[in-house]
PDB file of N, CA and C in Angstrom:
ATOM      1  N   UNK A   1      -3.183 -16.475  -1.016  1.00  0.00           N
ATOM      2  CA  UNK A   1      -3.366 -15.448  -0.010  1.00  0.00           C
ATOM      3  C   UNK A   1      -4.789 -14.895  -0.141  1.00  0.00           C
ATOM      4  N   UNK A   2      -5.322 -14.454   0.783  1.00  0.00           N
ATOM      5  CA  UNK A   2      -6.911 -14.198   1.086  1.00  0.00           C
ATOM      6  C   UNK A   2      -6.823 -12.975   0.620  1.00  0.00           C
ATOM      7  N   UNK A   3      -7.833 -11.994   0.401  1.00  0.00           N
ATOM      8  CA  UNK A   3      -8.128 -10.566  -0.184  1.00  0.00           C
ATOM      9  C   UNK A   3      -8.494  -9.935   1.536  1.00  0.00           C
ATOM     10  N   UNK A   4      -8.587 -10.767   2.724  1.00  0.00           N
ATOM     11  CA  UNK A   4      -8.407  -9.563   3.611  1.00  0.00           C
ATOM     12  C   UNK A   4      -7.017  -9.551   4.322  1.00  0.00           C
ATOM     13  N   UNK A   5      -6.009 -10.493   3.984  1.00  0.00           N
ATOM     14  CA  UNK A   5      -4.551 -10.606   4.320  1.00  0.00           C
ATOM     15  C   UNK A   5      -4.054  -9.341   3.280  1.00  0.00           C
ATOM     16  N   UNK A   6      -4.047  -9.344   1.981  1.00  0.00           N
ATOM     17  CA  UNK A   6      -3.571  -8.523   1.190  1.00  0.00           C
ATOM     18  C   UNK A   6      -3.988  -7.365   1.367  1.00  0.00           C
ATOM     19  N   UNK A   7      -5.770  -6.450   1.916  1.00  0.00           N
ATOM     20  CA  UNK A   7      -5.994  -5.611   2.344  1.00  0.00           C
ATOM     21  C   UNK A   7      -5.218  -5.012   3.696  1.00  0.00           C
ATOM     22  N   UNK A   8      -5.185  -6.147   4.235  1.00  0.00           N
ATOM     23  CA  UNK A   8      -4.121  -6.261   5.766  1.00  0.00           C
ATOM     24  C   UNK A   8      -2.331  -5.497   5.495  1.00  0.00           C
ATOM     25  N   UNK A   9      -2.147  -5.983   4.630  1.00  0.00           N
ATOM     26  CA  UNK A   9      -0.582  -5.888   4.486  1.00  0.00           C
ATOM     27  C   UNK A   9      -0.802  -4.150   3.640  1.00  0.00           C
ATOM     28  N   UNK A  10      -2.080  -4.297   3.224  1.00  0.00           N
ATOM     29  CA  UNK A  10      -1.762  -2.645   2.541  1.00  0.00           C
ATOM     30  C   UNK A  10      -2.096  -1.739   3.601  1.00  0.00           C
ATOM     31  N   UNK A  11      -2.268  -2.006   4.851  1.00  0.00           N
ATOM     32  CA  UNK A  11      -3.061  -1.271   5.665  1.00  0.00           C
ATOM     33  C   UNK A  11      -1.792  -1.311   6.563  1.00  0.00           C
ATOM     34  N   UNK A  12      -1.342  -2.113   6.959  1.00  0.00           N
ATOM     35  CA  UNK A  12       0.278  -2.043   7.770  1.00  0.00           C
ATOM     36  C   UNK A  12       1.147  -1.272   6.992  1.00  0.00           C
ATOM     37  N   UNK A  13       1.294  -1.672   5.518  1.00  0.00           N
ATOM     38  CA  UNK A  13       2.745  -0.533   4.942  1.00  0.00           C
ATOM     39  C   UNK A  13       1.875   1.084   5.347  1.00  0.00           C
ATOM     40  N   UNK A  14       0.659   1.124   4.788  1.00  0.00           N
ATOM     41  CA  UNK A  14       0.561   2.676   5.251  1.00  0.00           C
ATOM     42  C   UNK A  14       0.583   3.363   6.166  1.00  0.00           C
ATOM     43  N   UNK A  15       0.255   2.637   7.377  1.00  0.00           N
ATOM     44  CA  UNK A  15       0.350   2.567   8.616  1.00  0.00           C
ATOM     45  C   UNK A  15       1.788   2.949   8.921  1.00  0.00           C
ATOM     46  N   UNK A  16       3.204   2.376   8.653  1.00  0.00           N
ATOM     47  CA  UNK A  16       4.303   2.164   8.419  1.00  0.00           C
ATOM     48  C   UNK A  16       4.803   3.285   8.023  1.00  0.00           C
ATOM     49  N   UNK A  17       4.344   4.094   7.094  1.00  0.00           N
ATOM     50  CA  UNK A  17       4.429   5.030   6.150  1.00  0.00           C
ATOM     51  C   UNK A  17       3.937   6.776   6.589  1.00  0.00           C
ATOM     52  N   UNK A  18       3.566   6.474   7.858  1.00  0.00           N
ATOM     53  CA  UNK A  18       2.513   7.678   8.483  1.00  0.00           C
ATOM     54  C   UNK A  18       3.919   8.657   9.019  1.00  0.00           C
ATOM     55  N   UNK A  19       4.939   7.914   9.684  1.00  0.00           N
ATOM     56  CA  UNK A  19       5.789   8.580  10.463  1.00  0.00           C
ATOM     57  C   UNK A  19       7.041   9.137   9.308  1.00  0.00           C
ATOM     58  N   UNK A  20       7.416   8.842   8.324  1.00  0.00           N
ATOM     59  CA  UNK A  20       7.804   9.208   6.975  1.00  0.00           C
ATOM     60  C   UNK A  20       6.693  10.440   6.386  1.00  0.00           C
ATOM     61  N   UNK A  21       5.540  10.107   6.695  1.00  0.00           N
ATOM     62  CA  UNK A  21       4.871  11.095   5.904  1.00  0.00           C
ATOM     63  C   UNK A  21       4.865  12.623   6.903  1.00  0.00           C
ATOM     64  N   UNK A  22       5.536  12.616   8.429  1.00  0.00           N
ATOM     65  CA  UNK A  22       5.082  13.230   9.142  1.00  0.00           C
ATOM     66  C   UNK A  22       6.688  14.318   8.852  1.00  0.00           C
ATOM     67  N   UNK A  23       7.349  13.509   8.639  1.00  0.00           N
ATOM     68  CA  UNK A  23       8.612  14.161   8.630  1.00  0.00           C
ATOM     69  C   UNK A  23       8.822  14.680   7.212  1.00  0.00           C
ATOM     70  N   UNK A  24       7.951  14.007   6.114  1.00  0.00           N
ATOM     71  CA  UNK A  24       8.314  14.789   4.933  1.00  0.00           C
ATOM     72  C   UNK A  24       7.438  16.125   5.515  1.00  0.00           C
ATOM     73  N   UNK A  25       6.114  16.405   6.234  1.00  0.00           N
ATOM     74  CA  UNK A  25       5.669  17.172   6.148  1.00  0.00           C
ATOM     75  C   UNK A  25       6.441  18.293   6.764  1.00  0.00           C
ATOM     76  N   UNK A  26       7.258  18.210   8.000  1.00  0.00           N
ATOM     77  CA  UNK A  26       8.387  18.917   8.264  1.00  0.00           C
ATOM     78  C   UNK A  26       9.402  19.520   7.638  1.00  0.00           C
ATOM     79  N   UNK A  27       9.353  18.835   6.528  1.00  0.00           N
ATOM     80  CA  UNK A  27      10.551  19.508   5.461  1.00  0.00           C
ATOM     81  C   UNK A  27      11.833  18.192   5.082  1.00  0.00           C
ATOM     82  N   UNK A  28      11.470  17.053   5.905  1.00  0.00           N
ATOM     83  CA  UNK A  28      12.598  16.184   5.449  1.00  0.00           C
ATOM     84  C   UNK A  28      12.220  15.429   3.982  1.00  0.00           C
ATOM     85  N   UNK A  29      13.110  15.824   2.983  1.00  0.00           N
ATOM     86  CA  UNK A  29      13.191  15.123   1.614  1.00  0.00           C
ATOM     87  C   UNK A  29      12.686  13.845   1.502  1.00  0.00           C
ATOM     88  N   UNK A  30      14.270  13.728   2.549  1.00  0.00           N
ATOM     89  CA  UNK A  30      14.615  11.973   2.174  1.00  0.00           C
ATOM     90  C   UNK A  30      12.851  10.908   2.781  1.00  0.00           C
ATOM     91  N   UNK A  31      12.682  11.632   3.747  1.00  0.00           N
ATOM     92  CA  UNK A  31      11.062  10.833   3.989  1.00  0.00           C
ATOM     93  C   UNK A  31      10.282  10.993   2.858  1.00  0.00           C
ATOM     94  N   UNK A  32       9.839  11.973   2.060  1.00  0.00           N
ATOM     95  CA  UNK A  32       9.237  11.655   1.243  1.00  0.00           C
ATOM     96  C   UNK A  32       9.697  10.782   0.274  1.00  0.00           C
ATOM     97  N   UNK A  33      11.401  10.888  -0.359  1.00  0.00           N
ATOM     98  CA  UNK A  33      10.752   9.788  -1.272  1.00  0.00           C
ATOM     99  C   UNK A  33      10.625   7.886  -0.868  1.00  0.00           C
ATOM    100  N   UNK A  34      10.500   7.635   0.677  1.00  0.00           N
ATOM    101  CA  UNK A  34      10.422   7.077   1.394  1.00  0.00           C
ATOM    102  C   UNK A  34       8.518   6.739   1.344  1.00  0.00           C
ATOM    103  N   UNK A  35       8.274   7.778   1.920  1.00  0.00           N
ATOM    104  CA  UNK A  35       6.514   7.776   1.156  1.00  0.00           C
ATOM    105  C   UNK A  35       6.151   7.641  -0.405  1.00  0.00           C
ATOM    106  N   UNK A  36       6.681   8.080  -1.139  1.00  0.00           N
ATOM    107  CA  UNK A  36       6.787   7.801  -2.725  1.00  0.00           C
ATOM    108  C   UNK A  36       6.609   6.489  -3.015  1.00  0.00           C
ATOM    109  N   UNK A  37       7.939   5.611  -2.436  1.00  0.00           N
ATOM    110  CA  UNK A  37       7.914   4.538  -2.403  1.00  0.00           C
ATOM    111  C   UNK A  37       6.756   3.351  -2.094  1.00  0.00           C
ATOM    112  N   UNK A  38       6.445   3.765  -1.047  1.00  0.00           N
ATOM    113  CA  UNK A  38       5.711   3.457  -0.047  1.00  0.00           C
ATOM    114  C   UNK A  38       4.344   3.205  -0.957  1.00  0.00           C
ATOM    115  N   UNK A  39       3.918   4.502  -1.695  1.00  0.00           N
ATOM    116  CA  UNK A  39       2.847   4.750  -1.839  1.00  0.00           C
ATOM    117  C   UNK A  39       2.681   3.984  -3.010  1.00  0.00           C
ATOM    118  N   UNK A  40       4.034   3.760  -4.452  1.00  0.00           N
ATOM    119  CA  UNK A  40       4.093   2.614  -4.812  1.00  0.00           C
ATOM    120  C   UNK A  40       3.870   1.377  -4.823  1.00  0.00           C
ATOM    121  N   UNK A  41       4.455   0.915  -3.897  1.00  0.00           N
ATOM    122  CA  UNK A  41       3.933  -0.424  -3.348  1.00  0.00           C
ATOM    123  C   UNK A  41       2.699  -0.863  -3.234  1.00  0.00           C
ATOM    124  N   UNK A  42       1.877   0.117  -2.411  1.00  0.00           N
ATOM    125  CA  UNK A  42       0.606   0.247  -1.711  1.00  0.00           C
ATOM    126  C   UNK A  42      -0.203   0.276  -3.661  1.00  0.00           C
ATOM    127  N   UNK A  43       0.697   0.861  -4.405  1.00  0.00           N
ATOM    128  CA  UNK A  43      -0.540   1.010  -5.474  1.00  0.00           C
ATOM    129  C   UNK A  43      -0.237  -0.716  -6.330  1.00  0.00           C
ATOM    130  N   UNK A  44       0.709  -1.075  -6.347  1.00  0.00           N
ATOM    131  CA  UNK A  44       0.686  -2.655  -6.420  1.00  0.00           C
ATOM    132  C   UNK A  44       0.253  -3.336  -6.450  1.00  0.00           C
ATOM    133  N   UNK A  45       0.021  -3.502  -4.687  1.00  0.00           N
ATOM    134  CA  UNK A  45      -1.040  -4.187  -3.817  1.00  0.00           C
ATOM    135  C   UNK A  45      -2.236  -4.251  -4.666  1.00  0.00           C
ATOM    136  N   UNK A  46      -2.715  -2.956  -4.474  1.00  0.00           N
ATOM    137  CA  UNK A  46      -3.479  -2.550  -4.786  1.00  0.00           C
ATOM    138  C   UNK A  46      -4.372  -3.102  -6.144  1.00  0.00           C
ATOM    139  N   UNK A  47      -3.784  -2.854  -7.408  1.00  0.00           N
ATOM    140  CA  UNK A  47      -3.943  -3.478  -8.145  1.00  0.00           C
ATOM    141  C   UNK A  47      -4.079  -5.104  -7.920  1.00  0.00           C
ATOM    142  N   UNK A  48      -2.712  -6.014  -7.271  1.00  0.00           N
ATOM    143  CA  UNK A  48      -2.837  -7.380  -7.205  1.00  0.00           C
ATOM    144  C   UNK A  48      -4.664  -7.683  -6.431  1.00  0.00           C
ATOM    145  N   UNK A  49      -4.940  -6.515  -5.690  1.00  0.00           N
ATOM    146  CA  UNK A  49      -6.253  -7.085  -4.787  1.00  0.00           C
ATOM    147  C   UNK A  49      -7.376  -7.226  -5.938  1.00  0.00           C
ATOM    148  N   UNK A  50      -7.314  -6.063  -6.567  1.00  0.00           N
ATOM    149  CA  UNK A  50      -8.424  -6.038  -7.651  1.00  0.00           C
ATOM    150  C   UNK A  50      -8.351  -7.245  -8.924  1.00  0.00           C
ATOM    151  N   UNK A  51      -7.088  -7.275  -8.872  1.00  0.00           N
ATOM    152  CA  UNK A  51      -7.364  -8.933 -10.397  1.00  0.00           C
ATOM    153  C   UNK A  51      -7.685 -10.086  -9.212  1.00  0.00           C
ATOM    154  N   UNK A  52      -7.292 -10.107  -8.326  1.00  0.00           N
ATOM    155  CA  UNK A  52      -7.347 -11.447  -7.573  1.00  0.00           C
ATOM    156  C   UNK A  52      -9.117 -11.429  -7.324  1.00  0.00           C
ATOM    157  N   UNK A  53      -9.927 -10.055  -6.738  1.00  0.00           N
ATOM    158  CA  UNK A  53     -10.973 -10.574  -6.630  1.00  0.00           C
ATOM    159  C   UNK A  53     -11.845 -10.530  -8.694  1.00  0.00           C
ATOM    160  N   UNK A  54     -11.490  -9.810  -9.373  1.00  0.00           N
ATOM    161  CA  UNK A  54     -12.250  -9.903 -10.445  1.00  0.00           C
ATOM    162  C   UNK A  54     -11.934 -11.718 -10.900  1.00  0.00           C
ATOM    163  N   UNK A  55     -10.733 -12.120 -10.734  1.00  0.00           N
ATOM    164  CA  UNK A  55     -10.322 -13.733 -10.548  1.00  0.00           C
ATOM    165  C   UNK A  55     -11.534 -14.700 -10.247  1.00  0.00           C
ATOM    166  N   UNK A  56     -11.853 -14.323  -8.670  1.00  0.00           N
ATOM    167  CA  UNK A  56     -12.894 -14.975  -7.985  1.00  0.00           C
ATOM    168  C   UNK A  56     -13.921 -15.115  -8.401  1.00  0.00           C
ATOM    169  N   UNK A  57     -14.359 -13.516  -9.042  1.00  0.00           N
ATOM    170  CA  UNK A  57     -15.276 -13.521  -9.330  1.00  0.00           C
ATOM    171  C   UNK A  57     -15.953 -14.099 -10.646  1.00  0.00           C
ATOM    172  N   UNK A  58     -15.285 -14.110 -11.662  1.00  0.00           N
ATOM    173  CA  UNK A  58     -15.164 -14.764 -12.845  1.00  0.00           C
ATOM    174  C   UNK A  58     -15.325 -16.298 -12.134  1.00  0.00           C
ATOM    175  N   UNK A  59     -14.702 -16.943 -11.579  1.00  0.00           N
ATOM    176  CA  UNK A  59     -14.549 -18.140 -11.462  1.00  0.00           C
ATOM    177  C   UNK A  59     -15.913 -19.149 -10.477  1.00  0.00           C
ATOM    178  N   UNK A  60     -16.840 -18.212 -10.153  1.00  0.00           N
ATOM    179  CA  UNK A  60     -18.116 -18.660  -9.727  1.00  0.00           C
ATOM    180  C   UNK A  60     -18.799 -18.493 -10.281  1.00  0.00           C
TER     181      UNK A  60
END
C-alpha cells in the first residue's frame, strides 16, 4: 500500500468521525467513545505511515 492511500484512509476515518465528534460535543457520550475509538485507529495508521516511510527511506 502507497503512503498517500494510507494518508487517504486516515483522512476518510476522520472525516467519518466529524459527525460523532459533533454529537459528543452536544452532550452525547456514546459518540464520544465512538471518537475515542476513532481517534485510536487514526493513531495506528498513523504510526504504520511513519515506519513504512522511515522503511523507504532506509532502503535507498
Amino acid at each position: 500500500m502507497s503512503v498517500e492511500a494510507m494518508v487517504q484512509g486516515m483522512i476518510d476515518e476522520l472525516s467519518a468521525a466529524l459527525g460523532d465528534a459533533a454529537k459528543h460535543d452536544g452532550g452525547n457520550s456514546a459518540a464520544g467513545t465512538r471518537v475515542r475509538k476513532a481517534m485510536q485507529s487514526v493513531k495506528g495508521a498513523a504510526q504504520d505511515v511513519r515506519k513504512k516511510v522511515q522503511a523507504d527511506k532506509n532502503s535507498r
